[in-house]
Protein backbone atom coordinates (compact mmCIF):
# COMPACT_ATOMS: atom_id res chain seq x y z
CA UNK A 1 22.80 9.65 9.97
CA UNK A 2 25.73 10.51 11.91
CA UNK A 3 25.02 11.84 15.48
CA UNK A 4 28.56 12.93 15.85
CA UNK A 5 27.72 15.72 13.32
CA UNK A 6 24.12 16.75 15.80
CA UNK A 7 26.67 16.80 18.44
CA UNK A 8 29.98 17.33 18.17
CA UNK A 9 29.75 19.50 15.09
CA UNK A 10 28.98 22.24 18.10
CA UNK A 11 32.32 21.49 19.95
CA UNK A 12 30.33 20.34 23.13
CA UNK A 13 33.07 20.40 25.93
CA UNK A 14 33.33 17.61 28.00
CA UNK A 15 33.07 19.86 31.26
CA UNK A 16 29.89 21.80 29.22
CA UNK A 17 28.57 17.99 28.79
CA UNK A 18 28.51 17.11 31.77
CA UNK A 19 27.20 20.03 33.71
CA UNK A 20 24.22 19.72 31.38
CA UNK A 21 24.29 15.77 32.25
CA UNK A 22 23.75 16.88 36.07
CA UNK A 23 21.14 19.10 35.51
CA UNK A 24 19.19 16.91 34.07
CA UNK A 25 19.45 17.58 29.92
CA UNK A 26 17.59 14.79 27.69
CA UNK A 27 20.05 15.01 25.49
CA UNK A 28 23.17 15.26 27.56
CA UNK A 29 21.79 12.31 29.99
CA UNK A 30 21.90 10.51 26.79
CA UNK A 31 25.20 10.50 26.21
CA UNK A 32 25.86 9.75 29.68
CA UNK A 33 27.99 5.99 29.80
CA UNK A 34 25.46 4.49 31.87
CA UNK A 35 22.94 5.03 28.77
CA UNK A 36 25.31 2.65 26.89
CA UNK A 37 24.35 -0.14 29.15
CA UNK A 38 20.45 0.57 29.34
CA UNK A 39 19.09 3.69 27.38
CA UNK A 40 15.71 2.65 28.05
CA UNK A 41 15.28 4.40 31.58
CA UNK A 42 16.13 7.26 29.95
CA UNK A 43 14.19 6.81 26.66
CA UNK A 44 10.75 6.49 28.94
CA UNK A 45 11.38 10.02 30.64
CA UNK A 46 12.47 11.49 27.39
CA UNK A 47 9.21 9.96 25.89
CA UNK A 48 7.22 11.33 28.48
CA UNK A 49 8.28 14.70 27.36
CA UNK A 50 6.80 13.90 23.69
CA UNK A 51 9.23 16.88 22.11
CA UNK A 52 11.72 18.36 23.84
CA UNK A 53 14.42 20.83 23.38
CA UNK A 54 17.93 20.06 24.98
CA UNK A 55 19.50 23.35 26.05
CA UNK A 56 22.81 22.63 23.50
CA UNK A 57 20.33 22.89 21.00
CA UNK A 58 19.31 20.03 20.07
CA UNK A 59 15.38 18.36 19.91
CA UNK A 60 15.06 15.00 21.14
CA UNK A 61 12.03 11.93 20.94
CA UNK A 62 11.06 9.11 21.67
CA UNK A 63 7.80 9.03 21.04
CA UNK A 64 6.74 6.62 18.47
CA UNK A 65 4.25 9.37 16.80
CA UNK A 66 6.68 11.89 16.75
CA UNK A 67 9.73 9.58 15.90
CA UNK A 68 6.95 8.58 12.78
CA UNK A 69 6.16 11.57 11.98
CA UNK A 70 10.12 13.07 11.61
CA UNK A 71 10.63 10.09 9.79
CA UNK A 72 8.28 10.29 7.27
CA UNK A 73 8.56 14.14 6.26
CA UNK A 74 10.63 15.00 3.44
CA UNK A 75 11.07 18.23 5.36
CA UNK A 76 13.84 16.96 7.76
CA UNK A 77 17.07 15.87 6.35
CA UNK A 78 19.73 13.54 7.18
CA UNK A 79 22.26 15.40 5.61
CA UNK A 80 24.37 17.56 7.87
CA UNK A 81 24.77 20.45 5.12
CA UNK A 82 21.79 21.60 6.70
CA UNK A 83 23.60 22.56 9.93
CA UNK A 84 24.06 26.92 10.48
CA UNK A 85 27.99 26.10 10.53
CA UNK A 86 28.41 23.37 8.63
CA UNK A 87 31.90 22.42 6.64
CA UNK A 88 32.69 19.55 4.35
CA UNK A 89 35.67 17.52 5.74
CA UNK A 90 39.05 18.56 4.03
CA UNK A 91 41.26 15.51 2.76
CA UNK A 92 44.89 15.36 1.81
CA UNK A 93 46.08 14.91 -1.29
CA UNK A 94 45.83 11.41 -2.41
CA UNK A 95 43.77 10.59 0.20
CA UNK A 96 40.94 8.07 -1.85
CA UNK A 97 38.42 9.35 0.64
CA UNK A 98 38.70 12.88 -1.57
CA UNK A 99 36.98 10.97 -4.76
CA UNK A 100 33.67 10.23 -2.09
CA UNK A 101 30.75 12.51 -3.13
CA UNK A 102 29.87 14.67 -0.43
CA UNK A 103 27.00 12.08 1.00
CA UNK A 104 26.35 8.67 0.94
CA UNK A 105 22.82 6.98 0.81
CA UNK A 106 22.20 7.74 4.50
CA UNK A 107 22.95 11.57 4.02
CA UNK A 108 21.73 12.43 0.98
CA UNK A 109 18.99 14.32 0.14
CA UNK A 110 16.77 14.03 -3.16
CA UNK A 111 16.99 14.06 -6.43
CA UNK A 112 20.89 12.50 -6.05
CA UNK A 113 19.16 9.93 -3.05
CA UNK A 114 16.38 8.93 -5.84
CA UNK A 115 18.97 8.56 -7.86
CA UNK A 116 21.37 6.71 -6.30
CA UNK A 117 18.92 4.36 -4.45
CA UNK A 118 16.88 3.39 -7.70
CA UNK A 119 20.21 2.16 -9.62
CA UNK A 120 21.38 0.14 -6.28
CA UNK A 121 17.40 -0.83 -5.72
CA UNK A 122 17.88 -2.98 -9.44
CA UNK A 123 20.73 -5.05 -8.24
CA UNK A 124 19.62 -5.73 -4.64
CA UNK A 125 16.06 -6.76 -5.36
CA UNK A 126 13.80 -8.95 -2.87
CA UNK A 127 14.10 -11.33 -5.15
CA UNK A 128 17.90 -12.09 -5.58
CA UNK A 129 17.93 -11.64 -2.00
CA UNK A 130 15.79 -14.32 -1.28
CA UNK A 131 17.65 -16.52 -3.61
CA UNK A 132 20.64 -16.60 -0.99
CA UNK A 133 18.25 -18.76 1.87
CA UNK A 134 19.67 -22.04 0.71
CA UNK A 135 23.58 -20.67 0.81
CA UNK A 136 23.16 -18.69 4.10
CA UNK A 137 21.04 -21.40 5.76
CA UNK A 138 24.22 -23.99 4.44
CA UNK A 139 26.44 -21.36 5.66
CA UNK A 140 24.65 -21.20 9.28
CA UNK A 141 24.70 -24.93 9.81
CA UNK A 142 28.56 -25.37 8.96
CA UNK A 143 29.28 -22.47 11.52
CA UNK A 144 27.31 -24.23 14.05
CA UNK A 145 29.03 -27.59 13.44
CA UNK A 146 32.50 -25.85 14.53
CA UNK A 147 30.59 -24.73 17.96
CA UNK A 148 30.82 -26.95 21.00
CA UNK A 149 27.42 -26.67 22.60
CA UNK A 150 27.96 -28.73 25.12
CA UNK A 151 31.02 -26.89 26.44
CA UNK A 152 29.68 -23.37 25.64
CA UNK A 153 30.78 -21.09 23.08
CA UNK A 154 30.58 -17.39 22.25
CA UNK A 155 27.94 -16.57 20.05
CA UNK A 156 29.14 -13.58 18.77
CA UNK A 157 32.31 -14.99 17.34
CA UNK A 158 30.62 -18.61 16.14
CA UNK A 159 27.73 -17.24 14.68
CA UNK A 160 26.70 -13.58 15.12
CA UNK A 161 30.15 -11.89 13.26
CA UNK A 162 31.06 -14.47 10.98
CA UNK A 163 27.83 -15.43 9.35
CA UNK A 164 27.26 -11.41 8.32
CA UNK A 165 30.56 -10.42 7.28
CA UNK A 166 30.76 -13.45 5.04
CA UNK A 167 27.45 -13.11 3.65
CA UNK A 168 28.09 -9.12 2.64
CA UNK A 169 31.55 -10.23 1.62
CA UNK A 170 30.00 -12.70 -0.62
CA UNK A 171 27.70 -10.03 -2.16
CA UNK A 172 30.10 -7.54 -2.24
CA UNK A 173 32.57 -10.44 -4.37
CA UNK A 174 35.49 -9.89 -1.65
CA UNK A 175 37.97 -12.95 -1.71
CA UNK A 176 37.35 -15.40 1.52
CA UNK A 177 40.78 -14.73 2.75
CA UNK A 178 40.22 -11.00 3.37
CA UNK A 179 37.16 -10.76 5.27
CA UNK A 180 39.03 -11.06 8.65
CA UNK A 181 40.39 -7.67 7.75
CA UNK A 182 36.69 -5.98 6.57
CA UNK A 183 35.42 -7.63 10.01
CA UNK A 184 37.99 -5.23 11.18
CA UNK A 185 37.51 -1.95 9.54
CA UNK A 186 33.70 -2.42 9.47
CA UNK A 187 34.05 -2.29 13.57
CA UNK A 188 36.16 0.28 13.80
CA UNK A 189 34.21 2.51 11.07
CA UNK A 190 31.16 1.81 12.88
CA UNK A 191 32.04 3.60 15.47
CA UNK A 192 31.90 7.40 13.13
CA UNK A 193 28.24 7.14 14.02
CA UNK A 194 28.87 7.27 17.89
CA UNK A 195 28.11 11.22 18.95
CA UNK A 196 31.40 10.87 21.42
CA UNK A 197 34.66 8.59 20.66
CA UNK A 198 38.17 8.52 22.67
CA UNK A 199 40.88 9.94 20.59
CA UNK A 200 42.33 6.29 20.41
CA UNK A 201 38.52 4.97 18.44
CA UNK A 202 38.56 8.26 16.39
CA UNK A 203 42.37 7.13 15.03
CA UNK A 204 41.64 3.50 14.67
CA UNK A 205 38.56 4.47 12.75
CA UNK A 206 40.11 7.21 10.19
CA UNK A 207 42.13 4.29 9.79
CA UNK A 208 40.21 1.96 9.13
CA UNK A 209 38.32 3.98 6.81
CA UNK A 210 41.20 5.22 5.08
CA UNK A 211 42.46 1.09 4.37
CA UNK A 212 38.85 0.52 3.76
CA UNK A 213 38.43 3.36 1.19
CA UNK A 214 41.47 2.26 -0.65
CA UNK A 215 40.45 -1.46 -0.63
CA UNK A 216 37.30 -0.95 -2.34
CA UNK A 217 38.33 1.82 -4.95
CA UNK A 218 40.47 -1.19 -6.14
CA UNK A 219 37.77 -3.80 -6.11
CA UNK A 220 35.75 -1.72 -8.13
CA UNK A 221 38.59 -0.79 -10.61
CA UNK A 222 39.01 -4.73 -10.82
CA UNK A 223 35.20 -5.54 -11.24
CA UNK A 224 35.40 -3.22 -14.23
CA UNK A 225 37.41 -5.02 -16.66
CA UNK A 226 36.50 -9.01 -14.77
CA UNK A 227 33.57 -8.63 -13.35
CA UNK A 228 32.14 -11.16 -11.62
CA UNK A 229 28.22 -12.07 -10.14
CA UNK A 230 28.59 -10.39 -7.49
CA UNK A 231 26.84 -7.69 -5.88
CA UNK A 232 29.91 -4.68 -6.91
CA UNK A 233 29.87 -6.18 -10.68
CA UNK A 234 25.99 -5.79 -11.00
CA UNK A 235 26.71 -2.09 -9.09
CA UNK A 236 29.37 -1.56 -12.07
CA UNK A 237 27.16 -2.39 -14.76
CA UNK A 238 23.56 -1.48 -13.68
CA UNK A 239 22.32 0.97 -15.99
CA UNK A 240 19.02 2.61 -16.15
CA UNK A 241 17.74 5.52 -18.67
CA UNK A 242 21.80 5.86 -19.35
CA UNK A 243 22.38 6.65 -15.97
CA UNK A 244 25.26 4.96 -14.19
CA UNK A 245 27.32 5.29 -10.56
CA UNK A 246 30.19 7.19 -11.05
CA UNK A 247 33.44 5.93 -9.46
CA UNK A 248 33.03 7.78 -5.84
CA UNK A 249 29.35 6.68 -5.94
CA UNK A 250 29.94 3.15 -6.70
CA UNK A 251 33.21 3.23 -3.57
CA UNK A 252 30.81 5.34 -1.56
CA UNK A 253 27.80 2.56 -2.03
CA UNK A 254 30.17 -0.53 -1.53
CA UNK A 255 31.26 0.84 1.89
CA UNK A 256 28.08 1.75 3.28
CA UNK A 257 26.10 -1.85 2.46
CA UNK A 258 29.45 -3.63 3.82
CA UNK A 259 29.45 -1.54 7.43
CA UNK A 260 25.89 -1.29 7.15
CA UNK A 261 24.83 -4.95 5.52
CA UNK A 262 26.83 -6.92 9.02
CA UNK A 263 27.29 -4.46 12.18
CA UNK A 264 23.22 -4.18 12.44
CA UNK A 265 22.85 -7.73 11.73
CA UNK A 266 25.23 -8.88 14.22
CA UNK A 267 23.65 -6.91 16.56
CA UNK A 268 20.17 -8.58 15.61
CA UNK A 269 21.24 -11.98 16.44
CA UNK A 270 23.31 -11.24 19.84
CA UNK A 271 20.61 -8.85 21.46
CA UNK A 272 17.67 -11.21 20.07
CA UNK A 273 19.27 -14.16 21.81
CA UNK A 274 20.16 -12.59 24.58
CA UNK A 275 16.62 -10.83 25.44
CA UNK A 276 14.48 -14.60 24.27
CA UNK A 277 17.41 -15.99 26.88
CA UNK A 278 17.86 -13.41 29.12
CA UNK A 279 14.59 -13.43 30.86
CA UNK A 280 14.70 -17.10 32.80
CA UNK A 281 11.64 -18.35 30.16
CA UNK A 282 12.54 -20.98 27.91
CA UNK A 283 9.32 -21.48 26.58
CA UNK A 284 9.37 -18.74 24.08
CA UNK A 285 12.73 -20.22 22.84
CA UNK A 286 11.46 -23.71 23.23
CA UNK A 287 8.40 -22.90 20.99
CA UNK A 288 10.98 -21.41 17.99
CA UNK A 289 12.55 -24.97 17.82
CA UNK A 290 9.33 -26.37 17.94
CA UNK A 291 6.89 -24.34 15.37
CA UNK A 292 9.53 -22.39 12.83
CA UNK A 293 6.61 -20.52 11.90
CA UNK A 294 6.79 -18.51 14.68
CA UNK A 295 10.40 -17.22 14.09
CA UNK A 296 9.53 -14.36 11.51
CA UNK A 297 7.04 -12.57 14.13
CA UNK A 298 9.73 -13.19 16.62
CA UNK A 299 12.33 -11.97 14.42
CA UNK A 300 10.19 -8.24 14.03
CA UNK A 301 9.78 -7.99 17.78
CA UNK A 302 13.41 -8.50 18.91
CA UNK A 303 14.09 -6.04 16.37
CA UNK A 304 11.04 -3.96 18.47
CA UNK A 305 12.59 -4.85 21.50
CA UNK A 306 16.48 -4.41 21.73
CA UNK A 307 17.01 -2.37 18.56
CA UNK A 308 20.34 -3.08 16.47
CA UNK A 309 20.18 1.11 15.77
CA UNK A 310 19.00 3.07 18.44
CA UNK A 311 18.88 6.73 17.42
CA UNK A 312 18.99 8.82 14.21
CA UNK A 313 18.55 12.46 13.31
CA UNK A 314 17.48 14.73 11.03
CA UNK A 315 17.41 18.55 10.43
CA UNK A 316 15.15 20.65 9.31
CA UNK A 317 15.33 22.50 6.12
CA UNK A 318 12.57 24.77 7.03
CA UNK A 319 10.33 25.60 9.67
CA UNK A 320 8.24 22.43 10.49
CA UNK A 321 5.41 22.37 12.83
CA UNK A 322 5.46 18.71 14.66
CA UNK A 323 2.20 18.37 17.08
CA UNK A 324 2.41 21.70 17.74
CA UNK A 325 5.60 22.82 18.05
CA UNK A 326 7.58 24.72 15.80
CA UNK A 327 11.03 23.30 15.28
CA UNK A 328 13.06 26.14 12.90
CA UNK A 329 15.12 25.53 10.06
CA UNK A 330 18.56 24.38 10.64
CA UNK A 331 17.47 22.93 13.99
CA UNK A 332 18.65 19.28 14.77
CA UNK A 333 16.31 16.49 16.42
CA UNK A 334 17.60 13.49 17.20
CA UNK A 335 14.55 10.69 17.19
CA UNK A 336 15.59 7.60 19.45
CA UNK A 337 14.37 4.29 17.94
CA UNK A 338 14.88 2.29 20.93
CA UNK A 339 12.65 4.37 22.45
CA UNK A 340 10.00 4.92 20.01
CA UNK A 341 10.30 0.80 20.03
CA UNK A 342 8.80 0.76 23.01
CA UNK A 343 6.06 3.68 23.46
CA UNK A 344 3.02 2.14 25.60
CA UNK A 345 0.93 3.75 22.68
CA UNK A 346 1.76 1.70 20.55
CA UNK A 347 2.96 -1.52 21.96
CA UNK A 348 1.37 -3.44 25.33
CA UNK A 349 4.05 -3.95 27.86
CA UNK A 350 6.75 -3.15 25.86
CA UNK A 351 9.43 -4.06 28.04
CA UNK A 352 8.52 -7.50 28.15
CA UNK A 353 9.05 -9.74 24.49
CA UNK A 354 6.53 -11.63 23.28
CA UNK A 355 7.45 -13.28 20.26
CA UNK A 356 3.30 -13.39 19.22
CA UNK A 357 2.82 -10.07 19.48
CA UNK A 358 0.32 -9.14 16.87
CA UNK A 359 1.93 -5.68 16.32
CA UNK A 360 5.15 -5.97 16.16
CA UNK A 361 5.96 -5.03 12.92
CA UNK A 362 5.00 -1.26 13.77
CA UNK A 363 8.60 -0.89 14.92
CA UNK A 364 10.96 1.83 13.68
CA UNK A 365 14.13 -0.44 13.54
CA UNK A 366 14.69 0.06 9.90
CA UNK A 367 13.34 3.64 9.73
CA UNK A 368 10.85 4.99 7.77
CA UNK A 369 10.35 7.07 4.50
CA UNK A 370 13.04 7.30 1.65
CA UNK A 371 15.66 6.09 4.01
CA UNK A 372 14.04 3.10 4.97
CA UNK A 373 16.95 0.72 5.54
CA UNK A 374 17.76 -0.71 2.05
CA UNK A 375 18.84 -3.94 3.23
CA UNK A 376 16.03 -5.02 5.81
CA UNK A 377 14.61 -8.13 3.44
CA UNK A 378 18.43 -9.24 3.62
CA UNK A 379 18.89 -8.14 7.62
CA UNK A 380 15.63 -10.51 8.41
CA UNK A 381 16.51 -13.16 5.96
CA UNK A 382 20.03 -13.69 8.45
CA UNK A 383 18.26 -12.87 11.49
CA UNK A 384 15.10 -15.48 11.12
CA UNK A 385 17.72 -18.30 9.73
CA UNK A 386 20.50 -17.50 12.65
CA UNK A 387 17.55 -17.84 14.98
CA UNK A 388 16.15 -21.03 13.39
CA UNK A 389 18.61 -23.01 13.29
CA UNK A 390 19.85 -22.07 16.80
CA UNK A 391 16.35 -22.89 18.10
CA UNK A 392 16.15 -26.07 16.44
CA UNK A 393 19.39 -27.07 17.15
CA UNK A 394 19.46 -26.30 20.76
CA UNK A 395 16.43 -26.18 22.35
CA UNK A 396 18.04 -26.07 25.80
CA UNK A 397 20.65 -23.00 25.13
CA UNK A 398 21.12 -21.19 27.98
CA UNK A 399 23.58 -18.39 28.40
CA UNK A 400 26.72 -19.46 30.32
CA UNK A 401 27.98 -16.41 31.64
CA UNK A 402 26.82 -12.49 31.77
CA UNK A 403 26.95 -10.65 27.99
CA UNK A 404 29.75 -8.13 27.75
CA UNK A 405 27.97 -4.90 25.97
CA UNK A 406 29.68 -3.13 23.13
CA UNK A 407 30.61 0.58 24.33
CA UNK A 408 28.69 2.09 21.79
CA UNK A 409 25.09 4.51 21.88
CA UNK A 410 23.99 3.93 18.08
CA UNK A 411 24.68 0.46 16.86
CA UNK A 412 23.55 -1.40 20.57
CA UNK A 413 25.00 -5.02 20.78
CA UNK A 414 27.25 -7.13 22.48
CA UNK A 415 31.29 -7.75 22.10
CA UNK A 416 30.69 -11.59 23.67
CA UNK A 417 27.69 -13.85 24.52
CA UNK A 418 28.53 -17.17 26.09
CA UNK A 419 25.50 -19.41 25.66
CA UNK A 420 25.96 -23.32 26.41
CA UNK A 421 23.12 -26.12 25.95
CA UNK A 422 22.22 -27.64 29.31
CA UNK A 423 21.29 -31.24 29.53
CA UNK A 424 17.31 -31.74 28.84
């Protein structure tokens, strides 16, 4: 899914970048820092456009037919082996990242994705998931407890980062004592999705990925010979028509569900609370505390309205004619799901949330086709109980001070939200 490889694979120049940013590029306005702190501006003139061709290259949507329609056809790939240029990193010896295969769930293409997801699809079923309610809901509550309400707290680091990490962690069978350090490495290795990073974020993440790597090639050595119930020792063992992960699969897997399984979810529960608190109406969150029933609707339209994953892309593997026009093989598009989130053709007034809109579900948040987001039962499972249980217990939560944003394009959330609950 990476961006980085749409963008900087071409060795865009900062000067190139933003010459293209003043004369008014989709894509390069996109990249711009101001589209960190509101995209959507930006997302409603690009969507305007329906298709349109940046001039480094690059298509662009965010139109929620088009975005669909990408999406959906096996035609476009995630993988960037696709790309006229394109080069497999180079490792060092020794270097555990060397044992990865080439592309992870997110990048690879069929038969290897069908592969891969089936045998991972038999140890993370809907069911099992749903099975962890009580512990998470447990889990929520005693995180809460440690909160001051009445003195304000942050809700990122009470409830939005901790309640994530430790439920992956705890699927993943990673000791208690070393999540602080995958809370870590997940944040820094999120950041390999950004199209642009500093030269400080692009060391702390090879980093981070490097320790990560390492880390989990020696869980899984461990779950082999004492395995446990977790999620890695089912991973280890699952076996279907004699097919099993191999060792880079299984390291490959385990890394993507931990950075994927909390950085989308803690951005679910910060820019949900913020946009139901954001807005001066406390009815809406009033309501939540009052009728739980309405939390799963309102779950599916913050994830409409303030995406967790904003953009994705795909190139084509041959020429594919989308409403028209022709995008050729090897050509890159880059579909913006915040902005497909909020197409007027699709959704009424979709800058406003409404936690009863009837529709909401039609949102791309999770993506669509064979790389629909493999963990969304688990993503809404934390999201409607994190919302719950704030709702119920603090009807009156207000936020105390102004959200800082992360400084990131792809995974959109917030570094701190102080939220206090005011006197009735």
């Amino acid at each position: 899914m990476s961006l980085r490889g749409q963008v900087r694979h071409r060795v865009v120049e900062p000067a190139v970048l933003r010459y293209y940013q003043w004369r008014g590029d989709p894509v390069a306005r996109l990249l711009r820092p101001a589209a960190k702190a509101d995209p959507y501006p930006l997302y409603a003139d690009l969507r305007r456009r329906g298709l349109d061709r940046s001039a480094l290259g690059i298509w662009a949507t965010a139109s929620h037919a088009v975005a669909a329609s990408v999406l959906r056809d096996p035609r476009f790939s995630s993988s960037p082996v696709h790309q006229p240029g394109y080069r497999p990193p180079a490792y060092p010896d020794g270097d555990p990242r060397a044992e990865l295969p080439a592309a992870d769930l997110l990048t690879m293409d069929p038969p290897d994705h069908t592969r891969i997801r089936r045998l991972v699809s038999s140890a993370f079923t809907p069911r099992a998931i749903a099975g962890l309610e009580p512990w998470i809901r447990d889990l929520t509550g005693r995180l809460l407890e440690q909160a001051d309400a009445a003195a304000g707290f942050d809700l990122i680091d009470a409830l939005a980062f901790p309640l994530p990490i430790a439920v992956i962690c705890h699927l993943l069978g990673v000791p208690a004592e070393d999540q602080a350090s995958f809370r870590v490495w997940g944040h820094d290795v999120a950041t390999t999705l950004e199209p642009q990073t500093t030269p400080a974020a692009e060391s702390r993440s090879r980093s981070s990925e490097l320790a990560l790597t390492a880390y989990l090639r020696d869980l899984v050595d461990k779950r082999r010979t004492d395995p446990d119930d977790s999620l890695l020792s089912a991973l280890v063992a699952v076996e279907e028509e004699g097919d099993r992960l191999s060792p880079g699969e299984l390291v490959s897997t385990a890394l993507l569900l931990l950075v994927a399984g909390f950085e989308t979810t803690v951005n679910l529960i910060g820019n949900g609370t913020v946009a139901l608190l954001g807005g001066g109406d406390g009815k809406q969150w009033q309501s939540l505390g009052e009728e739980p029933s309405l939390v799963p609707g309102a779950v599916e339209e913050l994830l409409r309205y303030d995406s967790p994953v904003q953009m994705t892309s795909r190139t084509a593997t041959e020429d594919v004619d989308v409403g028209g026009t022709v995008i050729g093989k090897g050509a890159s598009i880059i579909v913006a799901i915040g902005g497909a989130n909020r197409d007027p053709d699709v959704f009424d007034q979709p800058d406003r949330v409404r936690i009863d809109r009837p529709n909401a579900s039609r949102h791309l948040a999770f993506s669509l086709g064979i790389h629909h987001c493999l963990g969304a039962a688990l993503a809404r499972l934390e999201g409607r109980i994190a919302i719950e249980e704030l709702a119920r217990r603090y009807p009156e939560l207000e936020l105390a001070g102004r959200p800082a944003r992360r400084q990131l394009l792809v995974l959109r959330g917030f570094e701190s939200v102080p939220v206090r609950a005011r006197r009735p």
